[in-house]
N, C-alpha and C. Protein backbone atom coordinates (compact mmCIF):
# COMPACT_ATOMS: atom_id res chain seq x y z
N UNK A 1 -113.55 -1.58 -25.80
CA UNK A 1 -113.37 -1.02 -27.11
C UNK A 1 -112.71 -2.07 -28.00
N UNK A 2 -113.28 -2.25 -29.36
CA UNK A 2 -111.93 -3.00 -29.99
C UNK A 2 -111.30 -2.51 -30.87
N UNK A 3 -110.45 -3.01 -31.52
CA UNK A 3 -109.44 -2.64 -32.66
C UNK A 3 -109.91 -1.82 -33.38
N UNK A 4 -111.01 -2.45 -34.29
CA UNK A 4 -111.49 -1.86 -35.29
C UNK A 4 -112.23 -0.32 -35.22
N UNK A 5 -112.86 0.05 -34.21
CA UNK A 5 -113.20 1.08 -33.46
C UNK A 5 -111.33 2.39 -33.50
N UNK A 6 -110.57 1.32 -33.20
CA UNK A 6 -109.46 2.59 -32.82
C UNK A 6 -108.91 2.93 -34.48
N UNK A 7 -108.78 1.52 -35.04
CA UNK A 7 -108.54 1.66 -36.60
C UNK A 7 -109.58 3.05 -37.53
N UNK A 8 -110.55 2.24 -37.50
CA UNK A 8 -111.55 3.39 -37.81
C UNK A 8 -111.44 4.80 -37.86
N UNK A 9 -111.66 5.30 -36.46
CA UNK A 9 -111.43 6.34 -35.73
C UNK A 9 -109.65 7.12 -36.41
N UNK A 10 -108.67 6.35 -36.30
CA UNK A 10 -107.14 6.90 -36.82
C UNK A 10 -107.79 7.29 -37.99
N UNK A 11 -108.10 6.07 -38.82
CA UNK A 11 -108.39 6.10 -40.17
C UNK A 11 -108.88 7.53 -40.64
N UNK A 12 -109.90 7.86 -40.18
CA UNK A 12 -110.85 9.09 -40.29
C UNK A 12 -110.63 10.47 -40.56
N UNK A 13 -109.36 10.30 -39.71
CA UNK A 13 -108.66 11.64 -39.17
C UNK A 13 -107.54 11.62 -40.05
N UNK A 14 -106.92 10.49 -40.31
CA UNK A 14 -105.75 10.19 -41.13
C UNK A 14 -106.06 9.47 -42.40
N UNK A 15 -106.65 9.80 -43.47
CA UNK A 15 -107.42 8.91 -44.54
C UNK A 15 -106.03 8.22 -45.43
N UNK A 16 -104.63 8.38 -45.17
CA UNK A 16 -104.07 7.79 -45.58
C UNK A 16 -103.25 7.08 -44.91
N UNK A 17 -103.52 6.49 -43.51
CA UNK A 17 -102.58 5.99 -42.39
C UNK A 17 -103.14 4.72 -42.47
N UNK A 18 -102.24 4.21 -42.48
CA UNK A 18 -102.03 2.71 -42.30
C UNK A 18 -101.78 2.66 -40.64
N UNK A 19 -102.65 1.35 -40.12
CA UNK A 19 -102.76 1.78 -38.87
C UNK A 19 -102.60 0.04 -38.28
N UNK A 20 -101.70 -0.02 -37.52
CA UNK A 20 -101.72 -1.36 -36.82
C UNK A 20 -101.98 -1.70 -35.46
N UNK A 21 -102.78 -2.17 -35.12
CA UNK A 21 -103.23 -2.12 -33.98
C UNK A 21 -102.93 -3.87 -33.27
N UNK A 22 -102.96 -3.41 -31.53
CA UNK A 22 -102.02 -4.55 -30.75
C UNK A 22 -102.83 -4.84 -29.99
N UNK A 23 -103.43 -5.68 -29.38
CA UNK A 23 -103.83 -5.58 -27.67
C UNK A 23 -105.53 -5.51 -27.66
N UNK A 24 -106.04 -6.06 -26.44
CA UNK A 24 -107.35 -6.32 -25.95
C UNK A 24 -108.16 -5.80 -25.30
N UNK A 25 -109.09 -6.09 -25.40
CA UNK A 25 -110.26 -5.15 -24.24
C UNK A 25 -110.09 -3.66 -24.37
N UNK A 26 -109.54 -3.27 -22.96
CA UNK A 26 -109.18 -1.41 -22.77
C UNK A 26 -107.81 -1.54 -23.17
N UNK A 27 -106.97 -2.00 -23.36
CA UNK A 27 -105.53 -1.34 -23.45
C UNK A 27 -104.80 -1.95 -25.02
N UNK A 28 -104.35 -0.88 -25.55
CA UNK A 28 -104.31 -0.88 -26.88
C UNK A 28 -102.66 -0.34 -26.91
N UNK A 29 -102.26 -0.85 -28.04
CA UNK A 29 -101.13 -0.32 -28.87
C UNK A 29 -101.20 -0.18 -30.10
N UNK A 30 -100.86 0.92 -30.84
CA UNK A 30 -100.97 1.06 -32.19
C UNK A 30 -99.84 1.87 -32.62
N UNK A 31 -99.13 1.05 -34.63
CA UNK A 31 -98.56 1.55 -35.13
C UNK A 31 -99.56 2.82 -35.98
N UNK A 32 -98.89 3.84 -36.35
CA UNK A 32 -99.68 4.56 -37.41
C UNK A 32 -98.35 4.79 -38.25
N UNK A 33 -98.62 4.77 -39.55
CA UNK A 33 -97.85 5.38 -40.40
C UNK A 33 -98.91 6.16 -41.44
N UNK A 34 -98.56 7.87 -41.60
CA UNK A 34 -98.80 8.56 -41.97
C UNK A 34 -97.62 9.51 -42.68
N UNK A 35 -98.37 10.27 -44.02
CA UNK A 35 -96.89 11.29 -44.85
C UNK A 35 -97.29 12.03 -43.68
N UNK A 36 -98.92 12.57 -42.93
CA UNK A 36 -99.21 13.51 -41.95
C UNK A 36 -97.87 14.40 -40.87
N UNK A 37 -97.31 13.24 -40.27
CA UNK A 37 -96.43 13.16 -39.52
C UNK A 37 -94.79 14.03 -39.89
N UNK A 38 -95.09 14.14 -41.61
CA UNK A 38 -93.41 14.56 -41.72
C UNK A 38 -93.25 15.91 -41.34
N UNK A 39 -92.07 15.77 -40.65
CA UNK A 39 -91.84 17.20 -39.73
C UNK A 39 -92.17 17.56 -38.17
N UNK A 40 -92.97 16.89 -37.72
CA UNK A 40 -93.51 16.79 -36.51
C UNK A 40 -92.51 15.45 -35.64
N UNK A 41 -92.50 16.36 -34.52
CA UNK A 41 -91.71 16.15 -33.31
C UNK A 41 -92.73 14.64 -33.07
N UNK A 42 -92.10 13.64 -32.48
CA UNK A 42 -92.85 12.24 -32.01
C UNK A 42 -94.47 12.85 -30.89
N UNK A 43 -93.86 14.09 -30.31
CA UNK A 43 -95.44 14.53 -29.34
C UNK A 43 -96.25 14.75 -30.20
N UNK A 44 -95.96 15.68 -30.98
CA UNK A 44 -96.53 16.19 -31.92
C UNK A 44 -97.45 15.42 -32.70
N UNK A 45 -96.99 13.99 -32.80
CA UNK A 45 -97.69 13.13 -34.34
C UNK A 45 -98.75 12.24 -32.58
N UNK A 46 -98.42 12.04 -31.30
CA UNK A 46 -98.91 11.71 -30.90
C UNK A 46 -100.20 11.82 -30.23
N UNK A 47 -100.07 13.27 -29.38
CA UNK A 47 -100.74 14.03 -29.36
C UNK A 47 -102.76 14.26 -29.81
N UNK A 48 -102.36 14.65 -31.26
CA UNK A 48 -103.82 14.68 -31.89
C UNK A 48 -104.79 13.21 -32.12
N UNK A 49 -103.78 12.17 -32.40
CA UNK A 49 -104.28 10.72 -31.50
C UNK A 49 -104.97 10.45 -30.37
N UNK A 50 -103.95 10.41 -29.53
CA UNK A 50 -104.95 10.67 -28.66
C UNK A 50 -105.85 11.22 -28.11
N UNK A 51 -106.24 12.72 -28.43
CA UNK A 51 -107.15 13.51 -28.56
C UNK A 51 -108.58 12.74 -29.13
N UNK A 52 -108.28 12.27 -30.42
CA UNK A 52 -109.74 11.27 -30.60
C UNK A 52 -110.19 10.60 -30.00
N UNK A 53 -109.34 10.04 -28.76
CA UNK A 53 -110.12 8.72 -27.83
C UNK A 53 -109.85 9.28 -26.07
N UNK A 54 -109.94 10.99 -26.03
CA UNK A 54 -109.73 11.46 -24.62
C UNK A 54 -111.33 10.69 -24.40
N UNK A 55 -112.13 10.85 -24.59
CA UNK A 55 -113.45 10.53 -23.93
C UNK A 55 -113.88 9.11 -23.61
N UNK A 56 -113.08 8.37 -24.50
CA UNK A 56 -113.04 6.99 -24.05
C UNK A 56 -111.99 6.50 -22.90
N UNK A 57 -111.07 7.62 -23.07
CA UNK A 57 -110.11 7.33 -21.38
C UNK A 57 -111.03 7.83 -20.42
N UNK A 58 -111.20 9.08 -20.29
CA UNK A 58 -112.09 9.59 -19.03
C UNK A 58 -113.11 8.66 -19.07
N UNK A 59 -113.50 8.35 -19.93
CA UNK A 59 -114.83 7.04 -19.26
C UNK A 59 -114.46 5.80 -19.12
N UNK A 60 -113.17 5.39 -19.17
CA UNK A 60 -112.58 4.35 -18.98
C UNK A 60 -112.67 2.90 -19.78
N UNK A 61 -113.66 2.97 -20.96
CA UNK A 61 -113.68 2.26 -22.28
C UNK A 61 -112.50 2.12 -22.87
N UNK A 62 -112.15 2.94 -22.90
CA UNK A 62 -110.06 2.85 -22.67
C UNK A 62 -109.24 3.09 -22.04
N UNK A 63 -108.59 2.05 -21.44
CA UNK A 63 -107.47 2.20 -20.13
C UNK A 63 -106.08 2.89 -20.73
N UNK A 64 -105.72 2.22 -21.78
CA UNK A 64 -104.46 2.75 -22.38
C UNK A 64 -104.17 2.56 -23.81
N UNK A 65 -103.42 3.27 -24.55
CA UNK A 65 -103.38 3.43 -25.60
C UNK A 65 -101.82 4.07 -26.13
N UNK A 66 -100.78 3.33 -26.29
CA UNK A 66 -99.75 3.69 -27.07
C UNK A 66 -99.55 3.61 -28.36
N UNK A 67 -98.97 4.68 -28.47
CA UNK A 67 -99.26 5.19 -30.19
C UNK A 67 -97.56 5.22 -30.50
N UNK A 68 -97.25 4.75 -31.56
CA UNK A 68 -95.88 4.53 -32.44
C UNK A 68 -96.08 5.43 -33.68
N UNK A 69 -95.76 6.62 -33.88
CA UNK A 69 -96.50 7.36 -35.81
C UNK A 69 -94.85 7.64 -36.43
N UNK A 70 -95.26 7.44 -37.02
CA UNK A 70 -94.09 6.98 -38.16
C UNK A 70 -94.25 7.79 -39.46
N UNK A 71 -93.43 8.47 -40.43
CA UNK A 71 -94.02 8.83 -41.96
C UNK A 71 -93.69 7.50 -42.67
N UNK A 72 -93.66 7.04 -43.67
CA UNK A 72 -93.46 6.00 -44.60
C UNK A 72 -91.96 5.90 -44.59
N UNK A 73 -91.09 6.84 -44.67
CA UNK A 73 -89.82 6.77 -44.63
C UNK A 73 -89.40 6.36 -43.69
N UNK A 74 -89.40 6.79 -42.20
CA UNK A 74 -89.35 5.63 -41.28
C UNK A 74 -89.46 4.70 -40.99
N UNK A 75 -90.42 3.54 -41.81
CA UNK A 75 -90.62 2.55 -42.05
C UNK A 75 -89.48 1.91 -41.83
């Protein structure tokens, strides 16, 4: 999988997240900053993330994927 694929994909779901992405091949790290997030517990903002790329874990196109979500104020 690459970056731009996971960028994309955040993007989509989050049309105002700024999204930074880390890492090669299958295993990924990404910042997101989203307003989405204000109020929500860290599972919470993580969670529906990863939900977009369960099918690329079970098929193993993605090994791993840590997610950092942030609102702007956290910054």
């Amino acid at each position: 999988m690459k970056a731009e694929e996971i960028v994309d994909r955040i993007c989509a779901a989050y049309p105002d997240a700024k999204v930074t992405p880390d890492g090669a091949d299958c295993n990924f790290s990404v910042t997101v900053v989203s307003e989405a997030f204000d109020g929500l517990s860290p599972i919470q903002r993580q969670r529906p993330i990863l939900a977009l790329f369960k099918d690329d874990i079970s098929s193993g196109a993605l090994h791993a994927l840590s997610i950092v979500a942030k609102t702007p104020g956290e910054v």
